[in-house]
N, C-alpha and C. Protein backbone atom coordinates (compact mmCIF):
# COMPACT_ATOMS: atom_id res chain seq x y z
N UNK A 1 0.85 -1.18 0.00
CA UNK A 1 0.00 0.00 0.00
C UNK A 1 0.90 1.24 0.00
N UNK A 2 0.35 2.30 -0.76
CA UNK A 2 1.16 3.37 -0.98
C UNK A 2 0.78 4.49 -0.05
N UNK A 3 2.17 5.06 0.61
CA UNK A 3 1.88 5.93 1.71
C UNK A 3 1.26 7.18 1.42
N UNK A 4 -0.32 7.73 1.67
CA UNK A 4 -0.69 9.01 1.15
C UNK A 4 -0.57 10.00 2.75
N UNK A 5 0.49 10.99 2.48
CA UNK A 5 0.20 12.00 3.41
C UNK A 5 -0.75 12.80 3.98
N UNK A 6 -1.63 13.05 2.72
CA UNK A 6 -2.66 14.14 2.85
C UNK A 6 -3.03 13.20 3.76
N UNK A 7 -3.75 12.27 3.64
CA UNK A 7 -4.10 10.78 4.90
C UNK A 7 -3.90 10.98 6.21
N UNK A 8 -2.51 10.91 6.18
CA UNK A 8 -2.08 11.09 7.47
C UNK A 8 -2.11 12.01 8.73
N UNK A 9 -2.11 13.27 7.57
CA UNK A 9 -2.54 14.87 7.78
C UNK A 9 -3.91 14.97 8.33
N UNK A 10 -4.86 14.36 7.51
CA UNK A 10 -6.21 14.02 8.03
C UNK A 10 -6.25 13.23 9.57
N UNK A 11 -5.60 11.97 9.53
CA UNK A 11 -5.82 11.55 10.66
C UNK A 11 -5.13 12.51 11.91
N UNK A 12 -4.22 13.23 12.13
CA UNK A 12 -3.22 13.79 12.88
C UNK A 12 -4.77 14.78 13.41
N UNK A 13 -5.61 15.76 12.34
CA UNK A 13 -6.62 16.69 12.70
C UNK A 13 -7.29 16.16 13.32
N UNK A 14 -7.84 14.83 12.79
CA UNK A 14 -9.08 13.75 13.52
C UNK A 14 -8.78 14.13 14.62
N UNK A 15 -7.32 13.42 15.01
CA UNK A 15 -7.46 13.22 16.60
C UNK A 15 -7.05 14.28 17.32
N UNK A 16 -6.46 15.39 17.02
CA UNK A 16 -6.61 16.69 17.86
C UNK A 16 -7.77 17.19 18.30
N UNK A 17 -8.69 16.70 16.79
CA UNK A 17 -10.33 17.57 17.06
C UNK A 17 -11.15 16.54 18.47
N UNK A 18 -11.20 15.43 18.07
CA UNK A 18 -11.91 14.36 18.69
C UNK A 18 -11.35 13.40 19.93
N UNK A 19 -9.90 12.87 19.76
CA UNK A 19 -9.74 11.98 20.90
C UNK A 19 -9.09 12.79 21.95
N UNK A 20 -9.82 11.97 22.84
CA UNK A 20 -10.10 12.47 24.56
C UNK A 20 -9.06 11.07 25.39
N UNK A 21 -8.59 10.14 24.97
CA UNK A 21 -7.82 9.53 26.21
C UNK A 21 -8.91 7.83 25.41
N UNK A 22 -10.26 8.28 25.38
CA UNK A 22 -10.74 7.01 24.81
C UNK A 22 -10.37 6.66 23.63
N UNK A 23 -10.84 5.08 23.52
CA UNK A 23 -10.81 4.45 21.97
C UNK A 23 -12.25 4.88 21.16
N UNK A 24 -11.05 5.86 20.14
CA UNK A 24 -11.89 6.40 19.27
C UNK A 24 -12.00 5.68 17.80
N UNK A 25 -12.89 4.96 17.51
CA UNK A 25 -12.87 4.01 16.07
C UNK A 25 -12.69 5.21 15.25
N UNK A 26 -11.95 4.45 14.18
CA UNK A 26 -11.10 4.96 13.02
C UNK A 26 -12.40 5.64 12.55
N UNK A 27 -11.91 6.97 11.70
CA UNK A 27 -12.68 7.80 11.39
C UNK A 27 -13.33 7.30 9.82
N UNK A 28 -13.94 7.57 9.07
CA UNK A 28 -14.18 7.41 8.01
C UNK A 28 -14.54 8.31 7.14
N UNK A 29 -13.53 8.04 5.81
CA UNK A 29 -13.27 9.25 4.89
C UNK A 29 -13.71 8.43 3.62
N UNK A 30 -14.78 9.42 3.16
CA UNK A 30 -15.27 9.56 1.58
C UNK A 30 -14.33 9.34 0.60
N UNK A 31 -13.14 9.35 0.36
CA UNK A 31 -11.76 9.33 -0.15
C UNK A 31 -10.91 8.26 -0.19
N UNK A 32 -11.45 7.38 1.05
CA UNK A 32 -10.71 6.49 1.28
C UNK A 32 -11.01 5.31 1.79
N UNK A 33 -10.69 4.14 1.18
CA UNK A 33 -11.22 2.87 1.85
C UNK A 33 -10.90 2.77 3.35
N UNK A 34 -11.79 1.59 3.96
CA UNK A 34 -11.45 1.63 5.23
C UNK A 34 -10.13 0.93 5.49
N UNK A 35 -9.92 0.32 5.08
CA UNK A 35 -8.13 -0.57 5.09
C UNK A 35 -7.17 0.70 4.84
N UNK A 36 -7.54 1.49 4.01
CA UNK A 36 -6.57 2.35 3.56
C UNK A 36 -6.58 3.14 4.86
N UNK A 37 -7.43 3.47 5.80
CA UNK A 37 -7.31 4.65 6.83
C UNK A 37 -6.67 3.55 7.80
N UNK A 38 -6.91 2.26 8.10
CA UNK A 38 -6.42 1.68 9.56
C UNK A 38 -5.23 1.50 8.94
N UNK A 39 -4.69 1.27 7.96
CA UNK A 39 -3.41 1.41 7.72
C UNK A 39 -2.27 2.16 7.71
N UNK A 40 -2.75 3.51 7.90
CA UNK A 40 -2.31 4.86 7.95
C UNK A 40 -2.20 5.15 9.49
N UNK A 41 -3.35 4.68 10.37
CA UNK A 41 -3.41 4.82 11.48
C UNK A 41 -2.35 4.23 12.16
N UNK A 42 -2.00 2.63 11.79
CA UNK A 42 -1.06 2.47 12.02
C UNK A 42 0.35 2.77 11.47
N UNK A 43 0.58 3.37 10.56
CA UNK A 43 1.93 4.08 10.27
C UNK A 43 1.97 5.44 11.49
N UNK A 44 0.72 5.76 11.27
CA UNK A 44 1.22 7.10 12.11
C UNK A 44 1.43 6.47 13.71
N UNK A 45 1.12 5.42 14.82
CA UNK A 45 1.25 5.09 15.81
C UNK A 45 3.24 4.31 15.67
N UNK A 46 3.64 3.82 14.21
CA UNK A 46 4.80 3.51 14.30
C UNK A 46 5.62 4.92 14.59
N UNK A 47 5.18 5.46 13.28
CA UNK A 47 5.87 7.00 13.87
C UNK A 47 5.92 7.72 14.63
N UNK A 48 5.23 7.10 16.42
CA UNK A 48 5.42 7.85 17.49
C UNK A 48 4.54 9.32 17.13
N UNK A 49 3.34 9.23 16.58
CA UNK A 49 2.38 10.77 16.14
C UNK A 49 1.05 10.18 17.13
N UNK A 50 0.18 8.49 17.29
CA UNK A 50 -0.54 8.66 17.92
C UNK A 50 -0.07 7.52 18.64
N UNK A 51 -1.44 7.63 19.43
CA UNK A 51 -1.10 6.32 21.30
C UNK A 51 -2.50 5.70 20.07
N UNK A 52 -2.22 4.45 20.55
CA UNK A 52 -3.96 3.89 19.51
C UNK A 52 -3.75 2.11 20.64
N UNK A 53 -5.18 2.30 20.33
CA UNK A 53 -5.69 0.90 21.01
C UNK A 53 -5.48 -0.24 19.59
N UNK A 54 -4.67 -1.48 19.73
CA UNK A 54 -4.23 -2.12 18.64
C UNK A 54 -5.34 -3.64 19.03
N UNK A 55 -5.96 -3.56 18.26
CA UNK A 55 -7.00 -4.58 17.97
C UNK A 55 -6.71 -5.86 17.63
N UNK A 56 -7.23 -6.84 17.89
CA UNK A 56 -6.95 -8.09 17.35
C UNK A 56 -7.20 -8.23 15.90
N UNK A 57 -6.22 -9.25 15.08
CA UNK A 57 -6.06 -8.96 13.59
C UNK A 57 -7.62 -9.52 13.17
N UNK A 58 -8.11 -9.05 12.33
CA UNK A 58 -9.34 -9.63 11.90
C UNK A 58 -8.91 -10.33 10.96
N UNK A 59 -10.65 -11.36 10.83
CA UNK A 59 -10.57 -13.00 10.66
C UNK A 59 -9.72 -12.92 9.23
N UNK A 60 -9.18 -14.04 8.91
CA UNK A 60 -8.83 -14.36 7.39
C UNK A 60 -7.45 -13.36 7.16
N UNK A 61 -7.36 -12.49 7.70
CA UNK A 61 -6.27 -11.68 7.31
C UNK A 61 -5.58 -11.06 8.52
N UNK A 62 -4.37 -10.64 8.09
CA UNK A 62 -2.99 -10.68 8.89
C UNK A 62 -3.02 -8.97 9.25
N UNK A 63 -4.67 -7.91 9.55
CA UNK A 63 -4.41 -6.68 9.48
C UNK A 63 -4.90 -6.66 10.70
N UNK A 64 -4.35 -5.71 11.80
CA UNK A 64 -5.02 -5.75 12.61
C UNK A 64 -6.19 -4.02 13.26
N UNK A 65 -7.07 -3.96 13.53
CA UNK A 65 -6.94 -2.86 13.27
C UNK A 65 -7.24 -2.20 14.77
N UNK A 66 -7.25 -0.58 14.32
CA UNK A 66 -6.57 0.52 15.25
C UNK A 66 -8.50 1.14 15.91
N UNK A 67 -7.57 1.53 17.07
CA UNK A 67 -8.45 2.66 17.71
C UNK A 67 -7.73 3.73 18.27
N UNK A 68 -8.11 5.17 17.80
CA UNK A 68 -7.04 5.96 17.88
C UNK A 68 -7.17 6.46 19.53
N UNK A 69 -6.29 6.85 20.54
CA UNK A 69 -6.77 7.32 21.54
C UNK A 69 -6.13 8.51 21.82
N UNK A 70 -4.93 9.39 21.76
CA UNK A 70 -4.65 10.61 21.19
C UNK A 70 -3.41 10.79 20.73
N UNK A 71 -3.32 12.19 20.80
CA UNK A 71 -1.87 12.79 19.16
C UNK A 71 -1.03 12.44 21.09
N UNK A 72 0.42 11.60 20.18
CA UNK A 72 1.72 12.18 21.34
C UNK A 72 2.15 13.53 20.87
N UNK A 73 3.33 13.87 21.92
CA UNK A 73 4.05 15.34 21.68
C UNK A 73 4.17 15.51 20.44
N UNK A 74 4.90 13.98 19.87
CA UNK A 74 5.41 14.45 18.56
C UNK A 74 4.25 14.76 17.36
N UNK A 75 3.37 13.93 17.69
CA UNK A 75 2.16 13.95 16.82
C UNK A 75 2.22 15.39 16.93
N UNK A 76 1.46 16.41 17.99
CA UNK A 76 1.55 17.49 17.87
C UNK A 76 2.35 18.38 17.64
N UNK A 77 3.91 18.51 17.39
CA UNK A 77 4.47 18.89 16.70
C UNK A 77 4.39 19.01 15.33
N UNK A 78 4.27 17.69 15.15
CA UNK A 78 4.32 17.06 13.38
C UNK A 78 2.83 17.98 12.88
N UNK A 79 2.07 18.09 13.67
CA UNK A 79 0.57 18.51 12.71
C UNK A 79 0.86 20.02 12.87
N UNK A 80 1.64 20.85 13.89
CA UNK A 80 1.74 22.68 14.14
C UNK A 80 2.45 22.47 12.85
N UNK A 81 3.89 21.97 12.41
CA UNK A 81 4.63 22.17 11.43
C UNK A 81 3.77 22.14 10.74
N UNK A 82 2.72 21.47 10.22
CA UNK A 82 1.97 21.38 8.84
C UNK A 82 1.09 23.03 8.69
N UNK A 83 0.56 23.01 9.89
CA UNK A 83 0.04 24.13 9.88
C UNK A 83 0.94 25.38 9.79
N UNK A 84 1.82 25.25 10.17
CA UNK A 84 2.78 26.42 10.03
C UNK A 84 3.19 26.60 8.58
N UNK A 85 3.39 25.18 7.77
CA UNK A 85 3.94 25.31 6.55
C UNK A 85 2.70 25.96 5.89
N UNK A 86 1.57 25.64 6.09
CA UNK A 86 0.05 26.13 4.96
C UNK A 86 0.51 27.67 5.22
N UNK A 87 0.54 28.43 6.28
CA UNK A 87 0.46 30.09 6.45
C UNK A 87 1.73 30.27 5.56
N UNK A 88 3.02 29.93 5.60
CA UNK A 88 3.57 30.19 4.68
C UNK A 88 3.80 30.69 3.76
């Protein structure tokens, strides 16, 4: 699967706007399949951006999926830079 940023960018807002400490199920975007967002979710939890509740892999396949629960420091760093780069 090919890494889309804008994606990631999206999820980073999700969870500034929305997660509170709970498991927040993966958001769902018009844009994007649902594999394509828990997959992203988990790139961004490798990259130390969110804390996420990691689910047992569902049936038949080797994916497991995410519940986001909020942005770390770096997450919030990583999403001000973005915003800083748009005013630019």
């Amino acid at each position: 699967m090919r890494l889309k940023k804008k994606l990631l960018h999206k999820l980073l807002r999700h969870a500034e706007e929305n997660a509170n400490g709970q498991r927040l199920p993966a958001p769902e975007f018009e844009e994007y399949e649902e594999m394509e967002v828990n997959y992203h979710i988990g790139l961004c939890y490798e990259a130390g951006f969110l804390h996420v509740h990691i689910g047992e892999p569902m049936p038949g396949a080797d994916i497991r999926m995410y519940q986001i629960r909020n942005l770390t420091w770096k997450g919030h760093l990583e999403l001000e830079e973005k915003k800083f780069a748009c005013r630019a």
